[in-house]
Protein backbone atom coordinates (compact mmCIF):
# COMPACT_ATOMS: atom_id res chain seq x y z
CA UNK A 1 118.36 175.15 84.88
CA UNK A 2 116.46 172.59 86.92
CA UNK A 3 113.19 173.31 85.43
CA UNK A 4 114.54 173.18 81.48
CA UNK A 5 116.24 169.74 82.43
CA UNK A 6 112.68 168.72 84.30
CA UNK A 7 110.17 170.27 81.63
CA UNK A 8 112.02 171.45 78.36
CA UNK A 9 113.95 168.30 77.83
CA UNK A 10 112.27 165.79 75.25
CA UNK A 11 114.53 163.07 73.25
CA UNK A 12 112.14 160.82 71.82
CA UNK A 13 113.13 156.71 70.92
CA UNK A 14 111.72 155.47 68.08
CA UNK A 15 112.12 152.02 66.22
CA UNK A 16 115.77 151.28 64.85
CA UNK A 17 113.43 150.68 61.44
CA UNK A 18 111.58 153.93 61.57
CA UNK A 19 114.75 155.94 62.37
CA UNK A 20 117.67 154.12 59.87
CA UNK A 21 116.38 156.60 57.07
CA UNK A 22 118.09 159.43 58.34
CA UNK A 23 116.17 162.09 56.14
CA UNK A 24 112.37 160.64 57.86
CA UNK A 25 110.45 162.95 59.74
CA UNK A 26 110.96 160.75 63.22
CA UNK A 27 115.02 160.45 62.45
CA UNK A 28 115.15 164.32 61.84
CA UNK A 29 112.84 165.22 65.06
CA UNK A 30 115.24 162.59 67.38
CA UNK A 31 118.38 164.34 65.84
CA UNK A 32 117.22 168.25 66.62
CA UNK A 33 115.75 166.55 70.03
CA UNK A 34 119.39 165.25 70.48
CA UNK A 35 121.33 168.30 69.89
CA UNK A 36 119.10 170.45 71.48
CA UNK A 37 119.78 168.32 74.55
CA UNK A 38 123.68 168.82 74.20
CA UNK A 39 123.29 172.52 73.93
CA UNK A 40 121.49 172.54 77.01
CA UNK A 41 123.83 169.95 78.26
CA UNK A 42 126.64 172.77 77.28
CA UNK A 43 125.21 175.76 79.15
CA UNK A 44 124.61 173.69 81.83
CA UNK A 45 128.91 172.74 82.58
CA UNK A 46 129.28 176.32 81.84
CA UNK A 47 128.06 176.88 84.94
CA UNK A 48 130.96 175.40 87.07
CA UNK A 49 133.00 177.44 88.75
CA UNK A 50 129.91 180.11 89.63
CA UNK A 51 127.16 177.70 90.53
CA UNK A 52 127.91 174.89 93.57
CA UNK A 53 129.69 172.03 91.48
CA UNK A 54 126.98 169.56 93.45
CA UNK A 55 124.51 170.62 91.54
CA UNK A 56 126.11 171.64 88.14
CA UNK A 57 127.31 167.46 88.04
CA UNK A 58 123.77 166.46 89.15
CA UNK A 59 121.73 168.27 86.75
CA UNK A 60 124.57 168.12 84.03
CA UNK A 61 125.59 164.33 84.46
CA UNK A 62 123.09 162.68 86.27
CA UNK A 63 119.49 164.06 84.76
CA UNK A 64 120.76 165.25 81.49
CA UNK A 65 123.35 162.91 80.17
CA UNK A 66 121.96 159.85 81.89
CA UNK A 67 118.56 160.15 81.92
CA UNK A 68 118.71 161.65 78.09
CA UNK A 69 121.49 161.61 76.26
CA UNK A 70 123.09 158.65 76.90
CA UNK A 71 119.85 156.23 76.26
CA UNK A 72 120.04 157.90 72.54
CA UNK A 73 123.76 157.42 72.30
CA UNK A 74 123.07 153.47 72.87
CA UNK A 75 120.66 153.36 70.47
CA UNK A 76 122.73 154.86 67.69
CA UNK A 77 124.34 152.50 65.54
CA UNK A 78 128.02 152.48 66.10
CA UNK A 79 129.92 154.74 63.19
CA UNK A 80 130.46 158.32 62.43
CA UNK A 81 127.30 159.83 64.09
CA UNK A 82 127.61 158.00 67.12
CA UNK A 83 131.25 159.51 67.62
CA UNK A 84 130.82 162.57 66.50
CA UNK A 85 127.57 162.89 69.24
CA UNK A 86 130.22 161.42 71.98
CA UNK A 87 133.52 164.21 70.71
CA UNK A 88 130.48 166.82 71.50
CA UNK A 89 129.75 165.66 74.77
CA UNK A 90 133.22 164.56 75.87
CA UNK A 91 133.71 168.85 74.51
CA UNK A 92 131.14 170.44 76.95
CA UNK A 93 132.83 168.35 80.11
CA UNK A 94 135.20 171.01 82.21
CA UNK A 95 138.65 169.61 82.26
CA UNK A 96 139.33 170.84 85.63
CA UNK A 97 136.85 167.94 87.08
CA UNK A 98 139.51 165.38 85.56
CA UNK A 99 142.72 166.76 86.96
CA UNK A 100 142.95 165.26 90.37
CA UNK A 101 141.45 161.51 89.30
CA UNK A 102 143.90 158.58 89.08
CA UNK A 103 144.99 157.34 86.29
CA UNK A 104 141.95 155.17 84.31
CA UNK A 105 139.18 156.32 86.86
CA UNK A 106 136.42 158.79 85.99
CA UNK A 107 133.58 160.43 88.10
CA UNK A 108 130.84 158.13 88.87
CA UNK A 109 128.09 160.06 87.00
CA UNK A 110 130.28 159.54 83.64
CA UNK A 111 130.65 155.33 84.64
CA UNK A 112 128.02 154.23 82.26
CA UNK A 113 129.45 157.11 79.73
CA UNK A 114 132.54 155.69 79.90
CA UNK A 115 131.54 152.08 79.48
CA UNK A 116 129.53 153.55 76.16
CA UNK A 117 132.87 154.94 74.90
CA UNK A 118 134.80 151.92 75.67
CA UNK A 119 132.25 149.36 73.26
């Protein structure tokens, strides 16, 4: 898992003017970067539970979502993609990490996730 976060991960950022013309070549390569991403972003939280938690948040959360996804979630334009991107990765998250947090608290990895959602 380390090594496809490390090596196999790619989400290129391209000009807001190169990329606003959803059906160019750079737009559609970002995109199927993107989702790719979340997939592996997926497998990765289906992990908890049989691989050390530890290291499912810190390759999930900290190299995947931060390092990746999140820099292309701030530079979609607020709207229906950007939320629909967020419901996906808000879906792959295990509820059981959220059930013993106090009310309007998170887990640190998801701060800067959370301050995304909030704007």
């Amino acid at each position: 898992m380390k090594k496809s976060v490390e090596e196999d991960v790619f989400i290129p950022l391209y000009p807001k003017s190169t990329v606003e013309d959803k059906s160019s070549p750079h737009a559609k390569f970002q995109e199927r970067c993107f989702w790719s991403a979340v997939k592996l972003l997926s497998n990765i939280l289906l992990w908890d539970g049989i691989v050390q938690e530890d290291t499912v948040r810190d390759l999930g959360l900290s190299k995947l979502l931060n390092r990746y996804l999140l820099l292309n979630l701030l530079n979609t334009p607020p709207g229906p993609d950007n939320i629909e991107k967020c419901n996906k990765v808000v879906a792959c998250l295990p509820q059981r990490w959220f059930q013993d947090l106090q009310n309007g608290s998170t887990l640190p990895e998801l701060l800067n996730f959370c301050q995304h959602l909030l704007r």
